[in-house]
PDB file of N, CA and C in Angstrom:
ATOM      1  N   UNK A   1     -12.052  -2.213  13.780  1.00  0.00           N
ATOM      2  CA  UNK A   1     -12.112  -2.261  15.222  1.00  0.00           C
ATOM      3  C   UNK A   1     -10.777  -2.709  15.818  1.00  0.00           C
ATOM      4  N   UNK A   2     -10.235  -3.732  14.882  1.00  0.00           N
ATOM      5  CA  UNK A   2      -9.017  -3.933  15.359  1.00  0.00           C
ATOM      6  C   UNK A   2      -7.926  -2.857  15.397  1.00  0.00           C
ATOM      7  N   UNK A   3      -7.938  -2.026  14.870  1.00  0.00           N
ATOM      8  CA  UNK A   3      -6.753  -1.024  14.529  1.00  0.00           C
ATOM      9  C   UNK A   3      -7.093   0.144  15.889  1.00  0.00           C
ATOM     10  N   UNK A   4      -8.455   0.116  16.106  1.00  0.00           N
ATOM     11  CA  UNK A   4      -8.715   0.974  17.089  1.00  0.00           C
ATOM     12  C   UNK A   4      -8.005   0.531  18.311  1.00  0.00           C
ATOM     13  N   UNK A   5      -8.219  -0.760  18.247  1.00  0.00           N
ATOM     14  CA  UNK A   5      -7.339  -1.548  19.853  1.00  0.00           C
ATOM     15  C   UNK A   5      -6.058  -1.544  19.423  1.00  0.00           C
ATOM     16  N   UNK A   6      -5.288  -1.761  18.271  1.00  0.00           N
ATOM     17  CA  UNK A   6      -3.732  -1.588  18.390  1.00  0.00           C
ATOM     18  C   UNK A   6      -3.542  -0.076  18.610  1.00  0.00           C
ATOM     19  N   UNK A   7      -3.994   0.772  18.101  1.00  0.00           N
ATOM     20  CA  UNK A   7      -3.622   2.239  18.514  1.00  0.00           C
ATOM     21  C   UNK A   7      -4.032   2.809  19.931  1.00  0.00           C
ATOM     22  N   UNK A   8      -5.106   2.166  20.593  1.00  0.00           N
ATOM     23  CA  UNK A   8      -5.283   2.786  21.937  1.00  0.00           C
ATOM     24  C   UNK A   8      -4.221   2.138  22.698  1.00  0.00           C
ATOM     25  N   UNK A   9      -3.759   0.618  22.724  1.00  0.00           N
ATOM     26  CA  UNK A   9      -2.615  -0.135  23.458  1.00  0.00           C
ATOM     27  C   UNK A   9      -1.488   0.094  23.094  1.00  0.00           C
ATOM     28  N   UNK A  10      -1.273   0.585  21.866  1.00  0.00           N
ATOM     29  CA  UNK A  10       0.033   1.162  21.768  1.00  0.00           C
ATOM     30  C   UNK A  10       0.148   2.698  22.450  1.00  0.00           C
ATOM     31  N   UNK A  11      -0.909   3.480  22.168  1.00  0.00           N
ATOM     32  CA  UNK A  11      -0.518   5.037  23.209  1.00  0.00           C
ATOM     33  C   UNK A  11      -0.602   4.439  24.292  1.00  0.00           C
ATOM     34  N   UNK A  12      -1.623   3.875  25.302  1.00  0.00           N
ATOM     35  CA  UNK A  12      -0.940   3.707  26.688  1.00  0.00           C
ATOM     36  C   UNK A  12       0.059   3.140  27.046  1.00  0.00           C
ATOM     37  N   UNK A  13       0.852   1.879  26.213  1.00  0.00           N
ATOM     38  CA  UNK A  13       2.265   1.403  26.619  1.00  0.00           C
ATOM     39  C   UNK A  13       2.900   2.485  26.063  1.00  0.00           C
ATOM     40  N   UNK A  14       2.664   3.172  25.168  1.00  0.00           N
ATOM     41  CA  UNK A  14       4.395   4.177  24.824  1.00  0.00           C
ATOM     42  C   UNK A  14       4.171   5.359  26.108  1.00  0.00           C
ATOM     43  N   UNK A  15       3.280   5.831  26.339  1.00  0.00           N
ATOM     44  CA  UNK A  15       3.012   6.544  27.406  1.00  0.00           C
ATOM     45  C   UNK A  15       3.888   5.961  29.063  1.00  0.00           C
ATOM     46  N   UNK A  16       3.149   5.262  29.219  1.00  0.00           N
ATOM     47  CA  UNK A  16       3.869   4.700  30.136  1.00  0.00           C
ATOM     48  C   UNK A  16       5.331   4.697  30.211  1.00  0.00           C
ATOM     49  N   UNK A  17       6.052   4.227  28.804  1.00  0.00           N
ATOM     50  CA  UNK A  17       7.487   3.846  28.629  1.00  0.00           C
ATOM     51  C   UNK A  17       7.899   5.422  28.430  1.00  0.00           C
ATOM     52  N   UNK A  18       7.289   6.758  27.989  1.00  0.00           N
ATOM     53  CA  UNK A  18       8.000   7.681  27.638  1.00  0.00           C
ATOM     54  C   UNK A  18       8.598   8.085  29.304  1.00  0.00           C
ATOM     55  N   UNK A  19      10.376   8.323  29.017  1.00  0.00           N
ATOM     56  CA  UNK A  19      10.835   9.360  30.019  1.00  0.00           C
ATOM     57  C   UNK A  19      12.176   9.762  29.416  1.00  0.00           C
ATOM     58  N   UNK A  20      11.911  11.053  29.059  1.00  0.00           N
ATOM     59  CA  UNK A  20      12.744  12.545  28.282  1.00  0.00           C
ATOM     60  C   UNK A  20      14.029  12.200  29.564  1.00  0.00           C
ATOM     61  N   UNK A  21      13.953  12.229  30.198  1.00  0.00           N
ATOM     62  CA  UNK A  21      15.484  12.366  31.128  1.00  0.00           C
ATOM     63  C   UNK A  21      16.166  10.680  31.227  1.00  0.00           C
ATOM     64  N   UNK A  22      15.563   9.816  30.652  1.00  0.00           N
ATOM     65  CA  UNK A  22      16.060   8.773  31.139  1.00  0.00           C
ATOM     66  C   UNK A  22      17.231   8.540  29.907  1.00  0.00           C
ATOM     67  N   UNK A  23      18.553   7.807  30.081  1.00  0.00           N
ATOM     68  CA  UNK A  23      19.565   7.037  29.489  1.00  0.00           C
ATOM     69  C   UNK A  23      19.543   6.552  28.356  1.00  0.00           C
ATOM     70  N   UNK A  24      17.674   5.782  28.658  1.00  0.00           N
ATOM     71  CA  UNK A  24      17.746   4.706  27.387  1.00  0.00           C
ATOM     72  C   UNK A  24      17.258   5.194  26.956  1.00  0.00           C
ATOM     73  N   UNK A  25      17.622   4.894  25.050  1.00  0.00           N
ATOM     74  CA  UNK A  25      17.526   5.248  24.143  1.00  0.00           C
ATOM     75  C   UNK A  25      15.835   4.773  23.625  1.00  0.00           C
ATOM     76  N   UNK A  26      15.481   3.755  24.273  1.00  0.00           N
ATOM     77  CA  UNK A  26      14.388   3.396  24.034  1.00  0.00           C
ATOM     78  C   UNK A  26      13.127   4.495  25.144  1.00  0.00           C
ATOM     79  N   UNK A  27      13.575   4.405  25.726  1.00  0.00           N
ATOM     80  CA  UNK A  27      12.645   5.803  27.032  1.00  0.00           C
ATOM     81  C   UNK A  27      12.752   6.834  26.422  1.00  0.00           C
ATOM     82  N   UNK A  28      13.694   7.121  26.201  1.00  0.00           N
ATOM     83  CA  UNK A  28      13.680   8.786  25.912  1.00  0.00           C
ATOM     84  C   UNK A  28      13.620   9.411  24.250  1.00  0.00           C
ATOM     85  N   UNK A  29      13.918   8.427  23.480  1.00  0.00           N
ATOM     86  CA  UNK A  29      13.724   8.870  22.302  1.00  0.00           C
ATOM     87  C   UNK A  29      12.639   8.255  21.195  1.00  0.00           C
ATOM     88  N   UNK A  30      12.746   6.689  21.273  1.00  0.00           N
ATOM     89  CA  UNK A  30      11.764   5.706  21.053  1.00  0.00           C
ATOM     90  C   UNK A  30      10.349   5.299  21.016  1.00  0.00           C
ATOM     91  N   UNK A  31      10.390   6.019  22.780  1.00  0.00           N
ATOM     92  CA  UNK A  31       8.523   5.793  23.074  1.00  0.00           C
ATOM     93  C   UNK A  31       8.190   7.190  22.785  1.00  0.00           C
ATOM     94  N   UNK A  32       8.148   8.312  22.530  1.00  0.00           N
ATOM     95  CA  UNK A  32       7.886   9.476  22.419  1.00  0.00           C
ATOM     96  C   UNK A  32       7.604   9.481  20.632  1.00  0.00           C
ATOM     97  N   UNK A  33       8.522   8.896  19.881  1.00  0.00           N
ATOM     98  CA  UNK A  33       7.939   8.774  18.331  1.00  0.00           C
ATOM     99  C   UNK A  33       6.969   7.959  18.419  1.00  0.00           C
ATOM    100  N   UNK A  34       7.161   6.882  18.670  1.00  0.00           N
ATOM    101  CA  UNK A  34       5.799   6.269  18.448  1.00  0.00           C
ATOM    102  C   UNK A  34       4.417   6.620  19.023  1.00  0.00           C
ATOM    103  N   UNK A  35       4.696   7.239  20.459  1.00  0.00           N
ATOM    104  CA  UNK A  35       3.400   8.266  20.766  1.00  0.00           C
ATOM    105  C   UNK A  35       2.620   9.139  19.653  1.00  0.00           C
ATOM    106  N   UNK A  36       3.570   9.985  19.235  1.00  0.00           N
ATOM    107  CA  UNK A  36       3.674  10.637  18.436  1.00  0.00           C
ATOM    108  C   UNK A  36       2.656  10.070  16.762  1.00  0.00           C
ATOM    109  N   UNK A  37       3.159   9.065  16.893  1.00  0.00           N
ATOM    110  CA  UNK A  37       3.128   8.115  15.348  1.00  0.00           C
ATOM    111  C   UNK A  37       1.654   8.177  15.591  1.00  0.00           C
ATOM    112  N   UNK A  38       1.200   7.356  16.561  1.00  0.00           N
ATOM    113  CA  UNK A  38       0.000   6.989  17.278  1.00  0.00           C
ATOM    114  C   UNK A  38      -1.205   7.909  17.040  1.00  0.00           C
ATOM    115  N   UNK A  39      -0.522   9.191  17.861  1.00  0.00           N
ATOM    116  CA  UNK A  39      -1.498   9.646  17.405  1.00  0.00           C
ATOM    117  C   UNK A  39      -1.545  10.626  16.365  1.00  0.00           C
ATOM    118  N   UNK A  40      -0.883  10.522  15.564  1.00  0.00           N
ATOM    119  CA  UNK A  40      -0.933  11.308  14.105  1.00  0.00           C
ATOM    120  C   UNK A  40      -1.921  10.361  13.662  1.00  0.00           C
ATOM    121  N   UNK A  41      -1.806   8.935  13.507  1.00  0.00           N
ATOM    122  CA  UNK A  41      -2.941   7.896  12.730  1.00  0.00           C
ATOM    123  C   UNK A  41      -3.832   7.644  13.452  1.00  0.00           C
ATOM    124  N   UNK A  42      -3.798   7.722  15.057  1.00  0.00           N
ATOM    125  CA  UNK A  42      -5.856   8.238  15.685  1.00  0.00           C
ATOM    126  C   UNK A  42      -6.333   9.291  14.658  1.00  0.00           C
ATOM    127  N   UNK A  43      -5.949  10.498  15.040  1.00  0.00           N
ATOM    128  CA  UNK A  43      -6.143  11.460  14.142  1.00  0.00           C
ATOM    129  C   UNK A  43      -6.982  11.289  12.568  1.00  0.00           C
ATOM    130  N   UNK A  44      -6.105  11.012  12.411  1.00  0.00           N
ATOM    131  CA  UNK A  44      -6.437  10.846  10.687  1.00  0.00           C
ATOM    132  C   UNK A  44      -7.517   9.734  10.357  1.00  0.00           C
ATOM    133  N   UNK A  45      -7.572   8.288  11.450  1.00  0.00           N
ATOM    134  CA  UNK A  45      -8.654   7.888  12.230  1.00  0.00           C
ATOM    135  C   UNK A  45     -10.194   8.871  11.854  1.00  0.00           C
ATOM    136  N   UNK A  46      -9.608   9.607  13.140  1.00  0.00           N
ATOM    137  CA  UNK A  46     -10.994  10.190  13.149  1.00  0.00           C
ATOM    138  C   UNK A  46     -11.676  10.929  12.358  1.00  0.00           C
ATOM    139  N   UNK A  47     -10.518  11.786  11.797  1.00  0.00           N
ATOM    140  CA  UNK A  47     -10.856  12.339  10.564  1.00  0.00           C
ATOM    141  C   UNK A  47     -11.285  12.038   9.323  1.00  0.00           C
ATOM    142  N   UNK A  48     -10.974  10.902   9.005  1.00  0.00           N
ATOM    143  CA  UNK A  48     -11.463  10.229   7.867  1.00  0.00           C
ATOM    144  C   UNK A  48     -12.158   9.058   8.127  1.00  0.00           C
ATOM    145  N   UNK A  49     -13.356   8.964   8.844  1.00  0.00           N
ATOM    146  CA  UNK A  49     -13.690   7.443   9.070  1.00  0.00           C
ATOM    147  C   UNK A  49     -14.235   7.035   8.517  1.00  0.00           C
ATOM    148  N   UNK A  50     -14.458   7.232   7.188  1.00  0.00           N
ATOM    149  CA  UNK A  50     -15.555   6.000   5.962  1.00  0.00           C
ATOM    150  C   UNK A  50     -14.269   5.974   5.226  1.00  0.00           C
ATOM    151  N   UNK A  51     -12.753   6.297   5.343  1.00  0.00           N
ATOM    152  CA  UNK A  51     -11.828   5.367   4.139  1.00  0.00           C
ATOM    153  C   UNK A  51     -12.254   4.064   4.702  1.00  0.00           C
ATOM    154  N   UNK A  52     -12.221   3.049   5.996  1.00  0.00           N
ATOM    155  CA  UNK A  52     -12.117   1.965   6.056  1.00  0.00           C
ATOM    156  C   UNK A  52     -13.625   1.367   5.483  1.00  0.00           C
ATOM    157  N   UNK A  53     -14.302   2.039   5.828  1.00  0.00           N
ATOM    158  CA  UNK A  53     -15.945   1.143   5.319  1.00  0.00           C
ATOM    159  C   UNK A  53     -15.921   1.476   3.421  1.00  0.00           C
ATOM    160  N   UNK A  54     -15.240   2.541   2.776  1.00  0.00           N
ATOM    161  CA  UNK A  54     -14.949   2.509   1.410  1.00  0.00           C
ATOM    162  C   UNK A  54     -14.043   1.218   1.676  1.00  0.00           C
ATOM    163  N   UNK A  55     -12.887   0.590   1.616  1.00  0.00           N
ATOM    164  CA  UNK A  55     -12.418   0.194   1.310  1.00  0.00           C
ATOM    165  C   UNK A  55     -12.878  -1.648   1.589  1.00  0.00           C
ATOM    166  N   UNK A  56     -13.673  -2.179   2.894  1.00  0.00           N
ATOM    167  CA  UNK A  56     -14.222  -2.951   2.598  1.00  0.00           C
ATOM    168  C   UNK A  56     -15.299  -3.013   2.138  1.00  0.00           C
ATOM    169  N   UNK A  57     -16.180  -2.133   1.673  1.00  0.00           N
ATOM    170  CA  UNK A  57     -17.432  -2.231   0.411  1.00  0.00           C
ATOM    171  C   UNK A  57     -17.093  -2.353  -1.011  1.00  0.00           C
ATOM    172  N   UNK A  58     -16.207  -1.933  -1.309  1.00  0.00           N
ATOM    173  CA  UNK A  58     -15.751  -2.125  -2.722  1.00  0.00           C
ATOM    174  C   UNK A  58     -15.579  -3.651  -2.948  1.00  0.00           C
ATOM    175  N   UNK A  59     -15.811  -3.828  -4.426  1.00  0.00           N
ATOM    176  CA  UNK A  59     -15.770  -5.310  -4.473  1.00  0.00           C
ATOM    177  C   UNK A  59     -14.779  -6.171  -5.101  1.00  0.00           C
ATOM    178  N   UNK A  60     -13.515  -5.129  -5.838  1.00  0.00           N
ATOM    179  CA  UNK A  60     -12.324  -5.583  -5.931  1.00  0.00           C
ATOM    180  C   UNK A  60     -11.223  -5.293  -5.488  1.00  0.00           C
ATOM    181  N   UNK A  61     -11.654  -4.264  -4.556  1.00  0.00           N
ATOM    182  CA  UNK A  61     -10.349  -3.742  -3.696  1.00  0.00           C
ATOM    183  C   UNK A  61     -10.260  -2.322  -3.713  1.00  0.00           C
ATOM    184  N   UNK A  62      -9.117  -1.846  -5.228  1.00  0.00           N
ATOM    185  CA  UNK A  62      -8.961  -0.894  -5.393  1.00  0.00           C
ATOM    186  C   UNK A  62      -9.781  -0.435  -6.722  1.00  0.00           C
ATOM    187  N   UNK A  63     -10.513  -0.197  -6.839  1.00  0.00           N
ATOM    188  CA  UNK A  63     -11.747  -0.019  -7.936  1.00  0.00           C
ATOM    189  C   UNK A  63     -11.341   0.712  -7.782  1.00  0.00           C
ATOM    190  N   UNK A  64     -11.204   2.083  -8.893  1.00  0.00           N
ATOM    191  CA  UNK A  64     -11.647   3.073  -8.891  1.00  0.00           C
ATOM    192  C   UNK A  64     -10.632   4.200  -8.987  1.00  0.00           C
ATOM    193  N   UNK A  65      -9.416   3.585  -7.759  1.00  0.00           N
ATOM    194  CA  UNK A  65      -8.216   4.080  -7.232  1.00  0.00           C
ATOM    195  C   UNK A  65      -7.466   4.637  -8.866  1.00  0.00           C
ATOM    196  N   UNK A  66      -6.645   5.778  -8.476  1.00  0.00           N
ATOM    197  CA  UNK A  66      -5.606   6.021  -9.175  1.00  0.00           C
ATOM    198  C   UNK A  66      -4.703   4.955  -9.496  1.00  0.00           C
ATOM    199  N   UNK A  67      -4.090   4.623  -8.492  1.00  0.00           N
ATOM    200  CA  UNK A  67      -3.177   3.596  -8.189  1.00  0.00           C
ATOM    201  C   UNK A  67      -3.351   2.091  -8.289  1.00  0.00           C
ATOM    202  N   UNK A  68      -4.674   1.670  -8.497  1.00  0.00           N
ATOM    203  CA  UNK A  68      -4.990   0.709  -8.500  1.00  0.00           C
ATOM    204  C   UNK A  68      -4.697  -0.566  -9.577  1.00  0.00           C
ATOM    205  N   UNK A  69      -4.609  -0.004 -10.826  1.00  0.00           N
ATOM    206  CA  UNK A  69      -4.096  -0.023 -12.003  1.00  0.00           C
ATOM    207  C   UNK A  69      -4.959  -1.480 -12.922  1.00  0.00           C
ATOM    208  N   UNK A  70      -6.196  -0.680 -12.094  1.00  0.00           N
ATOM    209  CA  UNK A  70      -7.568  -1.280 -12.959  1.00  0.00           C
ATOM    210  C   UNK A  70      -7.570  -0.954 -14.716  1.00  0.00           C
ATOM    211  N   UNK A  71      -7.619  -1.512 -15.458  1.00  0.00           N
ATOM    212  CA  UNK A  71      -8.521  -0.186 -16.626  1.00  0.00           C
ATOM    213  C   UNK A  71      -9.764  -1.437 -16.797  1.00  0.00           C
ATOM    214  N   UNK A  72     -10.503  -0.146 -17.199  1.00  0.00           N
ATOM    215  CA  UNK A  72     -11.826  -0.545 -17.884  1.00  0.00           C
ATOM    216  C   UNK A  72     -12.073  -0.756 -19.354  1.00  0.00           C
ATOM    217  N   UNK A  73     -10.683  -0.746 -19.818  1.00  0.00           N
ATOM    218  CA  UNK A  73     -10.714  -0.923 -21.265  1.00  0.00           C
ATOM    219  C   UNK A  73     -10.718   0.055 -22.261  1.00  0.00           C
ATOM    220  N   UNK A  74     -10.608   1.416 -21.783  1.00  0.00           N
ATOM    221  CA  UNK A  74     -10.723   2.542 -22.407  1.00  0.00           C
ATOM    222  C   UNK A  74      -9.341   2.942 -22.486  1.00  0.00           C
ATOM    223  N   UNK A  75      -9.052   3.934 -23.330  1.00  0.00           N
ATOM    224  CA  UNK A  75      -7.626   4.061 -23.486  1.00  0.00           C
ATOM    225  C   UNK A  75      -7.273   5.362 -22.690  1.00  0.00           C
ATOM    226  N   UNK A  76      -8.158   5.843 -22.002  1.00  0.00           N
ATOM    227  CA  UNK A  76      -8.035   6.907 -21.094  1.00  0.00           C
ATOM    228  C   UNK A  76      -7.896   7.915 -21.496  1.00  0.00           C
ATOM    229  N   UNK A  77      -8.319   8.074 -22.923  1.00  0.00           N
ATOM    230  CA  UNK A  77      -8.044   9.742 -23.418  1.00  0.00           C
ATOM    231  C   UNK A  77      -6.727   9.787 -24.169  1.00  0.00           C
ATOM    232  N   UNK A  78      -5.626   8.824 -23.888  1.00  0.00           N
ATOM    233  CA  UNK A  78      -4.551   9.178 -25.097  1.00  0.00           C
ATOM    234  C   UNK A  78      -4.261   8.235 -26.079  1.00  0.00           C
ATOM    235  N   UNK A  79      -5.950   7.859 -26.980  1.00  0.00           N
ATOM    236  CA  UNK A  79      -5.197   7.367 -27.914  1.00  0.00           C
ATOM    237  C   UNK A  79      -4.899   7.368 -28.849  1.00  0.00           C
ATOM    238  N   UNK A  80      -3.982   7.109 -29.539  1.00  0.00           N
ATOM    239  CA  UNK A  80      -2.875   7.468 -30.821  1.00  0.00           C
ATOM    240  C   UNK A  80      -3.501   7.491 -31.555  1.00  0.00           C
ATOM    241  N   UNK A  81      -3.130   8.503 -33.136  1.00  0.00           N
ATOM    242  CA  UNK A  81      -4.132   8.556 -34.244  1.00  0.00           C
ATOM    243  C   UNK A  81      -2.949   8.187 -35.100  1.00  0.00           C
ATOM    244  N   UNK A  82      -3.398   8.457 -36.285  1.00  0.00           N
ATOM    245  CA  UNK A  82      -2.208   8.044 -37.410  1.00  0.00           C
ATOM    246  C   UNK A  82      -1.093   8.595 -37.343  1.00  0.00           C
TER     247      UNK A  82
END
């Protein structure tokens, strides 16, 4: 819920701050990426909305994950013979 309120308050302040004709580097080039940023990750937000409820139901974190760099004690299929 929290991420929902940093991403809606961040598009309306970069909104506000975007202006393409203005000087500063922060108006015109600055607030327009992060608009941008914003809503690429609403997006993906909405599109994926059980990564966040996967990720606090799990009960060590990254269970499961590739990356996580759990093992279960198995040698994963490569192990050495004589």
């Amino acid at each position: 819920m929290v991420s929902w309120l940093i991403i809606i308050v961040g598009l309306i302040y970069s909104w506000i701050f975007i202006d393409t004709d203005s000087t500063s580097g922060l108006r015109n080039s600055f607030a327009p990426v992060v608009f941008g940023i914003l809503v690429i990750v609403a997006i993906i937000k909405i599109v994926n909305p059980w990564s966040e409820t996967n990720r606090s139901n799990s009960k060590n974190g990254d269970c499961g994950s590739f990356w996580s760099g759990n093992d279960s004690g198995g040698d994963g299929g490569w192990g050495g013979g004589d």
